[in-house]
N, C-alpha and C. Protein backbone atom coordinates (compact mmCIF):
# COMPACT_ATOMS: atom_id res chain seq x y z
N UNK A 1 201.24 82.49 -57.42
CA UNK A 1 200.77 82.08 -56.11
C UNK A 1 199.43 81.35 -56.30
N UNK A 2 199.24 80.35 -55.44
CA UNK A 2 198.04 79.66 -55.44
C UNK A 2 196.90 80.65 -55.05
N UNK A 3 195.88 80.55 -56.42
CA UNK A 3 194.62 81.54 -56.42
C UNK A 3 194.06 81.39 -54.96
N UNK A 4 193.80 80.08 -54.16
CA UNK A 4 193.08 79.55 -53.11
C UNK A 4 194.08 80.67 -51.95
N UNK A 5 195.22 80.79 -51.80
CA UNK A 5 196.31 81.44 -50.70
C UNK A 5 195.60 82.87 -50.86
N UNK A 6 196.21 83.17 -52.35
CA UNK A 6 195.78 84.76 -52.39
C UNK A 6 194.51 84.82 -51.87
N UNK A 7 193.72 84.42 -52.28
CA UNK A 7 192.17 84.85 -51.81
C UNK A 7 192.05 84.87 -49.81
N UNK A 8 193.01 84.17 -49.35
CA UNK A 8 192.71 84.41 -47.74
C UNK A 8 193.91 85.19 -47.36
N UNK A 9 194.49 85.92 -48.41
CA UNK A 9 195.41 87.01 -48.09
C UNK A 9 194.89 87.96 -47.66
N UNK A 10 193.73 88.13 -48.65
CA UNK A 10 192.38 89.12 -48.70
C UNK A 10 191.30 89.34 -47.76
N UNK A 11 191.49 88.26 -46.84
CA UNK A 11 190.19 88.35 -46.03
C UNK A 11 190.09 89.42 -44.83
N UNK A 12 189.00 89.81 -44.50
CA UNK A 12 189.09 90.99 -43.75
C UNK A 12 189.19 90.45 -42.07
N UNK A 13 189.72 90.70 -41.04
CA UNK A 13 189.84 90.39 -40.12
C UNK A 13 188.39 89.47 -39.50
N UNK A 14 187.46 90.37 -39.45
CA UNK A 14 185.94 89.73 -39.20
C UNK A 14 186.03 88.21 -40.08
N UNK A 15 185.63 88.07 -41.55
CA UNK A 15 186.35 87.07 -42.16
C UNK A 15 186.85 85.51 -41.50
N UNK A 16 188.22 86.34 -41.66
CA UNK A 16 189.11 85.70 -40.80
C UNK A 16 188.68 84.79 -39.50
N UNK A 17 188.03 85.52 -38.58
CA UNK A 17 187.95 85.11 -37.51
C UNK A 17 186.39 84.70 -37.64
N UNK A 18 185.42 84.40 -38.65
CA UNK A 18 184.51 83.41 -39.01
C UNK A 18 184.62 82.02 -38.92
N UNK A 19 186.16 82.22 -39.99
CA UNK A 19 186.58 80.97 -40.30
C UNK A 19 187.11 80.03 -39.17
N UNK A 20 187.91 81.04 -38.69
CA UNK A 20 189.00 80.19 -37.04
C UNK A 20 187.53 79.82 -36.15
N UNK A 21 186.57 80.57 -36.16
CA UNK A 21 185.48 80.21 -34.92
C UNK A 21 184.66 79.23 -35.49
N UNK A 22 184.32 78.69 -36.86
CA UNK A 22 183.99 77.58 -37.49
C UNK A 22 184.74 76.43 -37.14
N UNK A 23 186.33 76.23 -37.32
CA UNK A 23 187.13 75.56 -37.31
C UNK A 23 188.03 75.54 -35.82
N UNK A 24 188.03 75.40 -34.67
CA UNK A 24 188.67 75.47 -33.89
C UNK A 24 189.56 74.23 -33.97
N UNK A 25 189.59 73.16 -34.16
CA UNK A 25 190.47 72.11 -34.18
C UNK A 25 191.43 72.15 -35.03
N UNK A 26 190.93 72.82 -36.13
CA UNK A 26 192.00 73.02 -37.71
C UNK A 26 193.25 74.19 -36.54
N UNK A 27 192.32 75.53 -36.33
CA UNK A 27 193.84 76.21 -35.16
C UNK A 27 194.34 75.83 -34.80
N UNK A 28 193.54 75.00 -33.94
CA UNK A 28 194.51 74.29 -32.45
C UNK A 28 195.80 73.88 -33.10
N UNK A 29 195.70 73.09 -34.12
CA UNK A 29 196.59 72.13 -34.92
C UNK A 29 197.32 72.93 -35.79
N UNK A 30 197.21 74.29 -36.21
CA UNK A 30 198.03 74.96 -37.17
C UNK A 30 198.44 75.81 -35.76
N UNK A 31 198.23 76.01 -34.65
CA UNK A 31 198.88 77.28 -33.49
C UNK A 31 200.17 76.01 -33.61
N UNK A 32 199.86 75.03 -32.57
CA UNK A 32 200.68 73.91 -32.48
C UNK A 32 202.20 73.41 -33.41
N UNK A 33 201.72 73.74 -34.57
CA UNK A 33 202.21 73.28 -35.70
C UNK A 33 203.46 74.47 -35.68
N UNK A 34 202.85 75.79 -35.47
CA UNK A 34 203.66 77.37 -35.55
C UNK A 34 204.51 77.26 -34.25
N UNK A 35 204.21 76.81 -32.88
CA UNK A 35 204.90 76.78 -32.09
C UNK A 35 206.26 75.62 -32.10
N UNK A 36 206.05 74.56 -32.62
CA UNK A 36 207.21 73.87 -32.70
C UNK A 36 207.74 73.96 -34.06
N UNK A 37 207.25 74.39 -34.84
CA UNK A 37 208.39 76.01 -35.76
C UNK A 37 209.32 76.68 -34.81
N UNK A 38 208.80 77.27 -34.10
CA UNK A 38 209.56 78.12 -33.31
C UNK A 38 210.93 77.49 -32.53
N UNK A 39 210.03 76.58 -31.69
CA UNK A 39 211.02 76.42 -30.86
C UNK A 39 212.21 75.24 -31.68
N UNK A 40 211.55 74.61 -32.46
CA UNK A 40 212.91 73.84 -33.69
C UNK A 40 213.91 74.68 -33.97
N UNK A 41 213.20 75.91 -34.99
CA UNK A 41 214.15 77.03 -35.52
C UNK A 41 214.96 78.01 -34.87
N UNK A 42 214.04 78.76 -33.77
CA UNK A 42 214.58 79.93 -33.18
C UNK A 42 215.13 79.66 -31.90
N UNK A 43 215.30 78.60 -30.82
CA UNK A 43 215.13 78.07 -30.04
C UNK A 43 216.79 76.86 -30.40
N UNK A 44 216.32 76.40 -31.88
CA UNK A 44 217.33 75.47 -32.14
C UNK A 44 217.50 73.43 -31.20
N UNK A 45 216.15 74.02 -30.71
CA UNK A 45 215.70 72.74 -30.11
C UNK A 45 215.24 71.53 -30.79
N UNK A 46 216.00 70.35 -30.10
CA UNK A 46 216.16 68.81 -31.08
C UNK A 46 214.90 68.56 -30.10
N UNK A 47 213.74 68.35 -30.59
CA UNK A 47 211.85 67.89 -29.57
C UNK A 47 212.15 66.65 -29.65
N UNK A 48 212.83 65.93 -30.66
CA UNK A 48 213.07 64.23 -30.47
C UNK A 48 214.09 64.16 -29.27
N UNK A 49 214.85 64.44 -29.68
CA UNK A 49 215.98 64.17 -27.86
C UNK A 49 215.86 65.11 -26.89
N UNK A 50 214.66 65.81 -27.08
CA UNK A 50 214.67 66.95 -25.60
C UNK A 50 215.60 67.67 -25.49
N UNK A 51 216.48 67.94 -26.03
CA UNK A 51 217.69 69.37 -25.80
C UNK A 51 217.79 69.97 -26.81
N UNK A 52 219.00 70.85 -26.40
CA UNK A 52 219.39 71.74 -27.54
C UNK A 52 220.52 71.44 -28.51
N UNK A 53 220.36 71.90 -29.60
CA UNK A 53 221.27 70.94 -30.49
C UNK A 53 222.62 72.37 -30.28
N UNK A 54 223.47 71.32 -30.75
CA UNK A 54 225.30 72.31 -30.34
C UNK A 54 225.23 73.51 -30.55
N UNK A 55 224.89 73.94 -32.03
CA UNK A 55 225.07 75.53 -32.37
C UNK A 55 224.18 76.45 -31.50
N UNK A 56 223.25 76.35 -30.69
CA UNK A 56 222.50 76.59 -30.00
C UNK A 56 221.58 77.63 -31.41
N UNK A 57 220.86 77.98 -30.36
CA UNK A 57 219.28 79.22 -31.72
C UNK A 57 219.32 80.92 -31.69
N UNK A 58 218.59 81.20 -32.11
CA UNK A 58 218.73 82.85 -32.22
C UNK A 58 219.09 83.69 -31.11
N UNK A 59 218.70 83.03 -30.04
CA UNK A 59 219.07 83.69 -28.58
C UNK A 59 220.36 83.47 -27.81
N UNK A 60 220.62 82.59 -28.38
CA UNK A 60 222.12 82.19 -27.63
C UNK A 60 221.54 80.09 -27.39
N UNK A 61 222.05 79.32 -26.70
CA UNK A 61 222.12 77.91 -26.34
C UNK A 61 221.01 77.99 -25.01
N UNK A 62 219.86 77.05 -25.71
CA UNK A 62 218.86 77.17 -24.59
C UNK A 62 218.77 75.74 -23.88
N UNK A 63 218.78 76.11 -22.94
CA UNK A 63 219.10 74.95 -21.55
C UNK A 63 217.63 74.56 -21.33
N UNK A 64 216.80 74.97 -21.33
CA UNK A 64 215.64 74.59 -21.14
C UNK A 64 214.54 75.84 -21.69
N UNK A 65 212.87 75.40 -21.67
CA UNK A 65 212.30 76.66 -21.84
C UNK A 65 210.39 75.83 -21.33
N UNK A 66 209.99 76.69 -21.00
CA UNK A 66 208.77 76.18 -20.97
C UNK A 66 207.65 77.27 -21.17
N UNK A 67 206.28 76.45 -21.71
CA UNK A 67 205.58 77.33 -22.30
C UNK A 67 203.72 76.84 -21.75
N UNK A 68 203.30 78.07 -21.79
CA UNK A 68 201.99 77.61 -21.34
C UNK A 68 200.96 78.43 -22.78
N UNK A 69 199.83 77.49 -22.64
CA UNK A 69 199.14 78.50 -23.87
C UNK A 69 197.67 78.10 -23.53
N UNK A 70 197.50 79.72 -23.87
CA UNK A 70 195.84 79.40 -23.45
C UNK A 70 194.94 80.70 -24.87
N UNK A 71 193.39 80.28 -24.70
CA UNK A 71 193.08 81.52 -25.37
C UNK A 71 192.79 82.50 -24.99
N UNK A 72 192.37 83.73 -25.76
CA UNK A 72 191.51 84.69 -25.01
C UNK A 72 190.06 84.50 -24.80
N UNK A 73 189.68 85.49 -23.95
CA UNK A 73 188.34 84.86 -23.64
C UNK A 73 187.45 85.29 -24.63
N UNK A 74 187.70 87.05 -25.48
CA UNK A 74 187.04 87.75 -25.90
C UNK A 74 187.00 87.01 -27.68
N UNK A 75 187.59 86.49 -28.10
CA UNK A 75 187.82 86.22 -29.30
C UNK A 75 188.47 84.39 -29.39
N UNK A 76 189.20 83.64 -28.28
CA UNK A 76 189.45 82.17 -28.30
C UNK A 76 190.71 82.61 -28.95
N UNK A 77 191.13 83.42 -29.02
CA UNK A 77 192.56 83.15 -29.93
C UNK A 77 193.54 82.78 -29.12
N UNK A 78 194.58 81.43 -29.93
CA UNK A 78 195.52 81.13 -28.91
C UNK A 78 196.52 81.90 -28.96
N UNK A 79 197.09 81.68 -27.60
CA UNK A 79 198.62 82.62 -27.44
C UNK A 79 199.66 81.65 -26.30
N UNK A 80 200.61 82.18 -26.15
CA UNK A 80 201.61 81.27 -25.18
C UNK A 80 202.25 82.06 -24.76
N UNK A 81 202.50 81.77 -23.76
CA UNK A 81 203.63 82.90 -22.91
C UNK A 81 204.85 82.29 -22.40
N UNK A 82 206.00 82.27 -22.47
CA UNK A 82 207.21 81.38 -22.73
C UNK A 82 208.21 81.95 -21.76
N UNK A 83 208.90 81.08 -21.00
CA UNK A 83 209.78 81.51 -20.14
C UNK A 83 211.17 80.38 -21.56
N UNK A 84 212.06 81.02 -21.07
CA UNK A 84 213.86 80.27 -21.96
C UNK A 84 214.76 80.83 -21.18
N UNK A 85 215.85 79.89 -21.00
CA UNK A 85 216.58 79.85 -20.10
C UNK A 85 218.20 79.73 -20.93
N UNK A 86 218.65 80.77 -21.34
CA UNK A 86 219.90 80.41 -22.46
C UNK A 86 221.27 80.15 -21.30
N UNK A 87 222.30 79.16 -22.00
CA UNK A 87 223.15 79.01 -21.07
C UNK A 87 224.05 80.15 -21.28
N UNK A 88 224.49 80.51 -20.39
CA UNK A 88 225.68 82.11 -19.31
C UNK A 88 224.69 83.50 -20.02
N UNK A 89 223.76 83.31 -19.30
CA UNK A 89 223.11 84.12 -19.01
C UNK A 89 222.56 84.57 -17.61
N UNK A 90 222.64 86.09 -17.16
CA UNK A 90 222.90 86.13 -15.69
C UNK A 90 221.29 86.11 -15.35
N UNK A 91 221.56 85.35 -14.61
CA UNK A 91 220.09 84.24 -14.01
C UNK A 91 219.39 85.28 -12.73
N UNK A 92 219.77 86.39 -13.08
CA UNK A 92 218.54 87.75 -11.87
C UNK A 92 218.83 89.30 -12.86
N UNK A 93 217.63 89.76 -12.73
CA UNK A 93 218.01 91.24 -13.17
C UNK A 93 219.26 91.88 -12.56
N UNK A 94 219.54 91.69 -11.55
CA UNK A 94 220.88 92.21 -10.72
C UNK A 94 221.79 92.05 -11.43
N UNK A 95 222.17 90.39 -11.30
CA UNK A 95 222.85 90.38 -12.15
C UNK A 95 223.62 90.44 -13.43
N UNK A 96 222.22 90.73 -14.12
CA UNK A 96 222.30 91.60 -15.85
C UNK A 96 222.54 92.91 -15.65
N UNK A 97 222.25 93.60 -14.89
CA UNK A 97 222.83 95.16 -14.72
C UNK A 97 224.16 95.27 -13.87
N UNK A 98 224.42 94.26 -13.47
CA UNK A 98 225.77 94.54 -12.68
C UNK A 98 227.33 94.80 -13.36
């Protein structure tokens, strides 16, 4: 493993969050980077043509999904909170328990 990786394997949380509060633009751009990971892979979403590609993603075929992201106040760390919408899926709690 690259000596440079291991060594921020190691870092202690405090550390850690030196570095992210030094660098906020480098996050922004590696959160960013992790989120359309996600939604490519797990999601199975084509971001060039806006849909979902045939086999649909880990959840079942997602029809749409949207996401908001903000930080915390206490620390700036980003997060997102994600609504997904998979197709024949019953669209009210009712109707998932019925």
């Amino acid at each position: 493993m690259n000596s440079g990786l291991q060594q921020c394997l190691t870092y202690t949380k405090a550390k850690s969050g030196e570095i992210a509060t030094a660098n906020p633009y480098i996050c922004a751009r590696y959160f960013d980077y992790l989120m359309n990971v996600f939604i490519e892979v797990a999601l199975n979403w084509n971001m060039e043509a806006g849909c979902t590609r045939a086999e649909g993603g880990l959840f079942g075929c997602t029809t749409a999904f949207f996401a908001a992201t903000e930080a915390q106040n206490s620390t700036g760390s980003l997060h997102t909170h994600m609504l997904i919408w998979i197709k024949d899926m019953p669209a009210t709690v009712d109707d998932y328990y019925a």
